[in-house]
PDB file of N, CA and C in Angstrom:
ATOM      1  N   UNK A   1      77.478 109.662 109.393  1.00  0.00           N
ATOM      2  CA  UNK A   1      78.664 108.834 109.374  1.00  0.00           C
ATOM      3  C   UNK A   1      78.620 107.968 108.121  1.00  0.00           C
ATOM      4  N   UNK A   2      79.502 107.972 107.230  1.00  0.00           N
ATOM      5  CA  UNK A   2      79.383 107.199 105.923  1.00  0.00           C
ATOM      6  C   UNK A   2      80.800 105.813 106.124  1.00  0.00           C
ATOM      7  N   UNK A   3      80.515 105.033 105.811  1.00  0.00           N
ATOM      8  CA  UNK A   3      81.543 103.955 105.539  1.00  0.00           C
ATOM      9  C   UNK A   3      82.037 103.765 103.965  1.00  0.00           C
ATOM     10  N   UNK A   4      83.054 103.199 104.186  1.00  0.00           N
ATOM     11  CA  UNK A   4      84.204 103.595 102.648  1.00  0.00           C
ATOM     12  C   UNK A   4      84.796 102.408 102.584  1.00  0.00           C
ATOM     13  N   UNK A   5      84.779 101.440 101.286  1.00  0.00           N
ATOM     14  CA  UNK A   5      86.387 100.327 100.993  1.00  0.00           C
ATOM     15  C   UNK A   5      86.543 100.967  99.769  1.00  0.00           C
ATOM     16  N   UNK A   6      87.814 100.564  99.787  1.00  0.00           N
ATOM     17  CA  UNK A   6      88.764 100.959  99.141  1.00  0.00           C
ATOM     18  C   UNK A   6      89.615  99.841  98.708  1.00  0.00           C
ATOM     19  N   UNK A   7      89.654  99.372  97.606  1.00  0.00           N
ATOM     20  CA  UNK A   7      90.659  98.327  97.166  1.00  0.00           C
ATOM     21  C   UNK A   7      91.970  98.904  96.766  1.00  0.00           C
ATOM     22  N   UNK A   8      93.137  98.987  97.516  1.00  0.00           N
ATOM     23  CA  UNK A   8      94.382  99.664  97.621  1.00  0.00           C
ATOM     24  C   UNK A   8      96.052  98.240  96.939  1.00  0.00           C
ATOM     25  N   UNK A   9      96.385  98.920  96.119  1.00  0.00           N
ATOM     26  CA  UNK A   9      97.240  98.349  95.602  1.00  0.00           C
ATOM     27  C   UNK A   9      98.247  98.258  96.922  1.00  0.00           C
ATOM     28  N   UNK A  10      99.098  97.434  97.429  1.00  0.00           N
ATOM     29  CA  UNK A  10      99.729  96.823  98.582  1.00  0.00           C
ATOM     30  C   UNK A  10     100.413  95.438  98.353  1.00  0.00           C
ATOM     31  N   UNK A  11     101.698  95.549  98.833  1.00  0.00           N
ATOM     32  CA  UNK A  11     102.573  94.294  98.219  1.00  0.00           C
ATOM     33  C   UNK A  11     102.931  93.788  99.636  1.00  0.00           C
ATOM     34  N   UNK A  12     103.805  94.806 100.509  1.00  0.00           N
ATOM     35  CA  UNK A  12     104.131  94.635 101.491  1.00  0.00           C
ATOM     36  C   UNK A  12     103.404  94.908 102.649  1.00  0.00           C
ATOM     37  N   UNK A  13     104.311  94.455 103.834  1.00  0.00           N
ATOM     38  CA  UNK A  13     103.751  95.109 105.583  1.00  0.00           C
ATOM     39  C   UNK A  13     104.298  97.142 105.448  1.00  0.00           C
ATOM     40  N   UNK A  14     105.565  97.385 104.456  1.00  0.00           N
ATOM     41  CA  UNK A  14     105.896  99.142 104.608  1.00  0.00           C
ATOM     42  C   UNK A  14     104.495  99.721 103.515  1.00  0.00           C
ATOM     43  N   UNK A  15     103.919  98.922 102.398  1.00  0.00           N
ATOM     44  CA  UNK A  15     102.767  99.615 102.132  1.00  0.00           C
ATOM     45  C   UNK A  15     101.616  99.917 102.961  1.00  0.00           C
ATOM     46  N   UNK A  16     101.442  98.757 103.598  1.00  0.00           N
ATOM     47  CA  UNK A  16      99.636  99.132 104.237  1.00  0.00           C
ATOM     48  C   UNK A  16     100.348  99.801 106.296  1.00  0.00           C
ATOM     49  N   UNK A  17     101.980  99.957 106.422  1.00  0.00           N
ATOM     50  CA  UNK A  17     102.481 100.495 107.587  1.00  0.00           C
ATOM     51  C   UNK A  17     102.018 101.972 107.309  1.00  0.00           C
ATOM     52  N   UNK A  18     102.527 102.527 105.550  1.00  0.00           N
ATOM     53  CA  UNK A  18     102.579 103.987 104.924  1.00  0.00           C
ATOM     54  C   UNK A  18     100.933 104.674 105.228  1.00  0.00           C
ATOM     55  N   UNK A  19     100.028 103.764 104.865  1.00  0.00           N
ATOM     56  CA  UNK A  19      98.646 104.163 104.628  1.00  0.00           C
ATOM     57  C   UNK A  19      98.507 103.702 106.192  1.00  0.00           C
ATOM     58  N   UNK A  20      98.631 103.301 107.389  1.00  0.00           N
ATOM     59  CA  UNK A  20      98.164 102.829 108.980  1.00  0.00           C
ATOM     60  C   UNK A  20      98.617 104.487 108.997  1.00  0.00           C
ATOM     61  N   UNK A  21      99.673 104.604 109.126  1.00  0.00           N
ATOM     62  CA  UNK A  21     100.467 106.232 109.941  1.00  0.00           C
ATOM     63  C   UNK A  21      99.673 107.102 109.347  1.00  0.00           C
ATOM     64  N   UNK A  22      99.352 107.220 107.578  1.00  0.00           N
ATOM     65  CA  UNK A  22      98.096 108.060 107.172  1.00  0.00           C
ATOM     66  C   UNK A  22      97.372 108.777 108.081  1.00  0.00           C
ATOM     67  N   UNK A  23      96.196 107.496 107.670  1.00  0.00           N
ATOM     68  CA  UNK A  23      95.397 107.346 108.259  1.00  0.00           C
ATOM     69  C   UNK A  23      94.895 107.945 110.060  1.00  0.00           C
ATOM     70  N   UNK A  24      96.079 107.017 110.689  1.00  0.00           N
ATOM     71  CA  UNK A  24      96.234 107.715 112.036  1.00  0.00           C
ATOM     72  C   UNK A  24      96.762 109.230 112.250  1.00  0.00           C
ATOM     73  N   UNK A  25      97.145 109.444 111.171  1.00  0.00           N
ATOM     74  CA  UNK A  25      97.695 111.177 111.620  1.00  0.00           C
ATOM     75  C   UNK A  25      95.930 111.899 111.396  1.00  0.00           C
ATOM     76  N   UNK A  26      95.391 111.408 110.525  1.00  0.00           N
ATOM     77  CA  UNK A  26      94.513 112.201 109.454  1.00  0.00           C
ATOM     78  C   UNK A  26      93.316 111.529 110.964  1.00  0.00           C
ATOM     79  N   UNK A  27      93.224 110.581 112.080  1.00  0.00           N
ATOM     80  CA  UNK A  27      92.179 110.161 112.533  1.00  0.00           C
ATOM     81  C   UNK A  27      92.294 110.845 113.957  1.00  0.00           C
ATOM     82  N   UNK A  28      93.794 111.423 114.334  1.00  0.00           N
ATOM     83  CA  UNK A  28      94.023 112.356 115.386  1.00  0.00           C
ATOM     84  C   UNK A  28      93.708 113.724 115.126  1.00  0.00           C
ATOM     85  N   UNK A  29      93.360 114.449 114.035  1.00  0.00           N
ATOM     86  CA  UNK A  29      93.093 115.287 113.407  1.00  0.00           C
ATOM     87  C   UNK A  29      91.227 115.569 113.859  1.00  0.00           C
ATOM     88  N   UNK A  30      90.761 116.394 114.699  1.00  0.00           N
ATOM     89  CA  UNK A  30      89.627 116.301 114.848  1.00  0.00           C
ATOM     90  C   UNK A  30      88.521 116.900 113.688  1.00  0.00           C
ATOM     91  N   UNK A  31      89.415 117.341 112.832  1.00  0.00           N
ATOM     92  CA  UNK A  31      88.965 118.034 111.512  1.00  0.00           C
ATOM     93  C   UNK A  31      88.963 117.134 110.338  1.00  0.00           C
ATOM     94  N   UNK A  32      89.404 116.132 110.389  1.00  0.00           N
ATOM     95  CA  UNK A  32      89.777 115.415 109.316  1.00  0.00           C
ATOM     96  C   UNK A  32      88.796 114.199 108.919  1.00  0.00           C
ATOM     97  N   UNK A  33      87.682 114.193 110.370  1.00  0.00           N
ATOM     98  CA  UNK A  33      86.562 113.407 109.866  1.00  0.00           C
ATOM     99  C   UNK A  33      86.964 112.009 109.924  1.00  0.00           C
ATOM    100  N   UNK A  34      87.786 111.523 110.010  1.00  0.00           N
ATOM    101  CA  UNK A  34      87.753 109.780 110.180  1.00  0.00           C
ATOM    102  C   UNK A  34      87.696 109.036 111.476  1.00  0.00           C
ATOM    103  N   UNK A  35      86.959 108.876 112.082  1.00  0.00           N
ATOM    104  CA  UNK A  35      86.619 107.772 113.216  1.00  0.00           C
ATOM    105  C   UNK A  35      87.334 106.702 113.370  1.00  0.00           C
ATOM    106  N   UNK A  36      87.333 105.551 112.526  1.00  0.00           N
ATOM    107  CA  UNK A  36      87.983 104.618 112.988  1.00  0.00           C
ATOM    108  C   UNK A  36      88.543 104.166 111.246  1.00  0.00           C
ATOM    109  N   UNK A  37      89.266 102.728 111.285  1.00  0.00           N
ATOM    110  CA  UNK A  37      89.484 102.423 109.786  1.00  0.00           C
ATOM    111  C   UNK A  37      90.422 100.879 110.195  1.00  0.00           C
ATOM    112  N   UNK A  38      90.477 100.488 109.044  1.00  0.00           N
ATOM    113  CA  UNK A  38      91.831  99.090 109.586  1.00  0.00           C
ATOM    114  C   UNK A  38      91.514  98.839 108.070  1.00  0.00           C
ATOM    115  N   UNK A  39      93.106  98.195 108.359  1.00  0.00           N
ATOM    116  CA  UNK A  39      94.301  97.971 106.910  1.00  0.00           C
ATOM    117  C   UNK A  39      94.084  96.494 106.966  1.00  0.00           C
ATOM    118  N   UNK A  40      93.618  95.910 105.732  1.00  0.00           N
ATOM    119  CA  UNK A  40      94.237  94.272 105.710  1.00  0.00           C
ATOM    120  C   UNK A  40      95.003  94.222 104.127  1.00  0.00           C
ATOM    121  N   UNK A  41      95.904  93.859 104.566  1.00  0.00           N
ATOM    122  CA  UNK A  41      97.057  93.882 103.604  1.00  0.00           C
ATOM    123  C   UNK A  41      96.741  92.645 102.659  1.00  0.00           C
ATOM    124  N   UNK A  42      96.522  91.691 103.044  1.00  0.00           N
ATOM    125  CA  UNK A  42      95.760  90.559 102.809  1.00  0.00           C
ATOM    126  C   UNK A  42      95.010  90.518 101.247  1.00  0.00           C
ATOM    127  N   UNK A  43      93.875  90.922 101.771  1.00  0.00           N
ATOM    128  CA  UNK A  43      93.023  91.310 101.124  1.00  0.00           C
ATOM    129  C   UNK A  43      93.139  92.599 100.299  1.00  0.00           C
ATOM    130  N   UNK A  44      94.321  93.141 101.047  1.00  0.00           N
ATOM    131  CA  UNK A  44      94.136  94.544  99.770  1.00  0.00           C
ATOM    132  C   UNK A  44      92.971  96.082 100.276  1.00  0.00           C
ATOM    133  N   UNK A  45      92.907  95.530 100.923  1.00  0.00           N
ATOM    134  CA  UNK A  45      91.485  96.890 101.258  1.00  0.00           C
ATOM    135  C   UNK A  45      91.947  97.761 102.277  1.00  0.00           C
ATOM    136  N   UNK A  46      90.812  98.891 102.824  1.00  0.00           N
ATOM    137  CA  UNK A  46      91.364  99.542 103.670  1.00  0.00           C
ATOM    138  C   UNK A  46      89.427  99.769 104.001  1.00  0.00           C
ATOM    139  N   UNK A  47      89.568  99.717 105.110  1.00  0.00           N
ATOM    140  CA  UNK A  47      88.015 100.501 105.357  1.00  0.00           C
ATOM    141  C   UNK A  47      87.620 101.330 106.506  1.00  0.00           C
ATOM    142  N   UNK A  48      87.350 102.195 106.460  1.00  0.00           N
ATOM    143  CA  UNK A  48      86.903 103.990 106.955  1.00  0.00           C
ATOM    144  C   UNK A  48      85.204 103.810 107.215  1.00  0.00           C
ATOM    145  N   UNK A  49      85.438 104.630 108.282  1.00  0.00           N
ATOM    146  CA  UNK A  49      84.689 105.215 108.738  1.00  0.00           C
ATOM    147  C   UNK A  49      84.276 106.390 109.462  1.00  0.00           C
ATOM    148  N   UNK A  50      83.318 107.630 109.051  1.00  0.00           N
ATOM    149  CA  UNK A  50      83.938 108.949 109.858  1.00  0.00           C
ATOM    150  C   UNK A  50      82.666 109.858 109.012  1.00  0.00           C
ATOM    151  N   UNK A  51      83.287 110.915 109.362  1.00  0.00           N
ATOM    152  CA  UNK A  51      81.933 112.277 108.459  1.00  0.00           C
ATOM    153  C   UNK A  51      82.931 112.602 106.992  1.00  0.00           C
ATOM    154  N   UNK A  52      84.165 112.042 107.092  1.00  0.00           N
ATOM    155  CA  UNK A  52      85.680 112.355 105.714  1.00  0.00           C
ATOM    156  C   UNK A  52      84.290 112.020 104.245  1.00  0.00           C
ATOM    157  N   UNK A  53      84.904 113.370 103.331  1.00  0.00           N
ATOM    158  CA  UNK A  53      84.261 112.533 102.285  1.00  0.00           C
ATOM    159  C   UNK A  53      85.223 111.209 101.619  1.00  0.00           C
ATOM    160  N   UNK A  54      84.579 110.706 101.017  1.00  0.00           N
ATOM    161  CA  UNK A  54      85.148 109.666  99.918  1.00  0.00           C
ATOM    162  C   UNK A  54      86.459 109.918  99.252  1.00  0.00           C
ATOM    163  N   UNK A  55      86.234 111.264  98.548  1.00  0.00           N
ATOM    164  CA  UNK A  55      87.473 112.037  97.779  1.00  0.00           C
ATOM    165  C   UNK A  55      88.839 112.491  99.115  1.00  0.00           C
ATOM    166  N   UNK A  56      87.792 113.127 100.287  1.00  0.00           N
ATOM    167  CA  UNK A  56      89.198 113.386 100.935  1.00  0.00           C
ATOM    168  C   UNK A  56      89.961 112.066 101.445  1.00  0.00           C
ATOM    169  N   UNK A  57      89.489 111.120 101.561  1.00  0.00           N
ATOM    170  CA  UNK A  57      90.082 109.621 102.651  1.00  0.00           C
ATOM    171  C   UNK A  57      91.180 109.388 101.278  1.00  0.00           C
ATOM    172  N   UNK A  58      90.216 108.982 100.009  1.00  0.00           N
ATOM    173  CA  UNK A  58      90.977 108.398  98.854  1.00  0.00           C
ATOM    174  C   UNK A  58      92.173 109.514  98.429  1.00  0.00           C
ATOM    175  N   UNK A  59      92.034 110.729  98.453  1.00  0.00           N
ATOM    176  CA  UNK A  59      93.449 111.583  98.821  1.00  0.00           C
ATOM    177  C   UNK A  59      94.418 111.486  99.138  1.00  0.00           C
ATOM    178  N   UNK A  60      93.760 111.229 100.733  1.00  0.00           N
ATOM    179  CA  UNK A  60      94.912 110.818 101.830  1.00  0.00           C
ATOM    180  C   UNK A  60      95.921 109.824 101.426  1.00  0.00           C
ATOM    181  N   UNK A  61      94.459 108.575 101.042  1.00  0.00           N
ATOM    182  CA  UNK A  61      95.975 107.246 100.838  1.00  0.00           C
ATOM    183  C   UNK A  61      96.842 107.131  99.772  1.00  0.00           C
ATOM    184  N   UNK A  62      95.861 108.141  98.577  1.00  0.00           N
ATOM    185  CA  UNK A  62      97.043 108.468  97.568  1.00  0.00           C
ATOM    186  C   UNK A  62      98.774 109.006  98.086  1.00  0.00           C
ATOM    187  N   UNK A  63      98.248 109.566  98.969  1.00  0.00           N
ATOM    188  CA  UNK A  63      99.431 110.793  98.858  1.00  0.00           C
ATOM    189  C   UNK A  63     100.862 109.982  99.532  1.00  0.00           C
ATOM    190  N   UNK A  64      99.872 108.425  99.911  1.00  0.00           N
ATOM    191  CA  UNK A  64     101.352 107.236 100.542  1.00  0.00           C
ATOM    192  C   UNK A  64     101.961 106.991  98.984  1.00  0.00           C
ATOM    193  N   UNK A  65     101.355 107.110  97.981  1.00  0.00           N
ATOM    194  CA  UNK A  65     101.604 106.634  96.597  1.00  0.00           C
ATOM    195  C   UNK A  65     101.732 105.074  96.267  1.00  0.00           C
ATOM    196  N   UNK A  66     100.236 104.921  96.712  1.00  0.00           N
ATOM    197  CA  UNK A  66      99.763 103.519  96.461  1.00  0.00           C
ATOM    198  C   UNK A  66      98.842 103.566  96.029  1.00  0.00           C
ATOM    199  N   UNK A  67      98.128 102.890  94.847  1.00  0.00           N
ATOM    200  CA  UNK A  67      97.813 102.740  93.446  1.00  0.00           C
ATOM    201  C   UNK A  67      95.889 102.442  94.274  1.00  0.00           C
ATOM    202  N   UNK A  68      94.645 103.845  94.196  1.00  0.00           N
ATOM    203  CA  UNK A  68      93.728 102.999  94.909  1.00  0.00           C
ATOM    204  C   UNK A  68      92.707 102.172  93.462  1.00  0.00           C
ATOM    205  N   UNK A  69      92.703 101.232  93.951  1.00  0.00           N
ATOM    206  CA  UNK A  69      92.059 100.645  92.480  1.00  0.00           C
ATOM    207  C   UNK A  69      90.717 100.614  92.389  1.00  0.00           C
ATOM    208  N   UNK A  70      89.602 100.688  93.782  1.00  0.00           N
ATOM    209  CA  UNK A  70      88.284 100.988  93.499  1.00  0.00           C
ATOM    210  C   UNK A  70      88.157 101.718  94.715  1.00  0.00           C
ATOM    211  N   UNK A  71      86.962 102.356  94.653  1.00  0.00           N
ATOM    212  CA  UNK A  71      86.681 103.492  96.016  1.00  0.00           C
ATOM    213  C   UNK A  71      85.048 103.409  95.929  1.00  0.00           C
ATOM    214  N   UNK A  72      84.665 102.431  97.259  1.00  0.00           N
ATOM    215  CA  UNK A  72      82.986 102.339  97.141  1.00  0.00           C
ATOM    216  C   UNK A  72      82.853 103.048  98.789  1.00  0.00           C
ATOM    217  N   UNK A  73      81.726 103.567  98.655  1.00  0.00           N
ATOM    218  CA  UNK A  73      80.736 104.012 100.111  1.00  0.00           C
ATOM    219  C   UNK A  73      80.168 102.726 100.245  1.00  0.00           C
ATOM    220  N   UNK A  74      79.959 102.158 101.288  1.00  0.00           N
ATOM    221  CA  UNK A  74      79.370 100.663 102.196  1.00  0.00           C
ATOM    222  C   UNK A  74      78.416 100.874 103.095  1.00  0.00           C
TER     223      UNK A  74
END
């Protein structure tokens, strides 16, 4: 099980709503490797947890087309 932050560009509550629904489609997915995760808009981050590599999670939240600005394993 590896843990992941992610510093995610986010202005609004419809940015880090785009990357929650992600996330949750990609965490109902029993193939998709992500366990659990939570959005703080706040702060800007997003953090994962699961067997997902690094590249596939940071994929995912690309594909909301929000800007990820660092991508560390924790």
């Amino acid at each position: 099980m590896a843990n992941y932050k992610f510093n995610v560009a986010m202005s609004c509550g419809g940015c880090s709503g785009a990357i929650t629904r992600a996330l949750n489609k990609a965490k109902e997915d029993p193939n998709a490797g992500i366990e659990d995760f939570s959005v703080d808009l706040n702060a800007q981050t997003v953090l994962v947890n699961g067997s997902a590599s690094l590249q596939d999670v940071q994929a995912r939240i690309a594909k909301t087309g929000k800007e990820v600005r660092s991508a560390d394993q924790i």
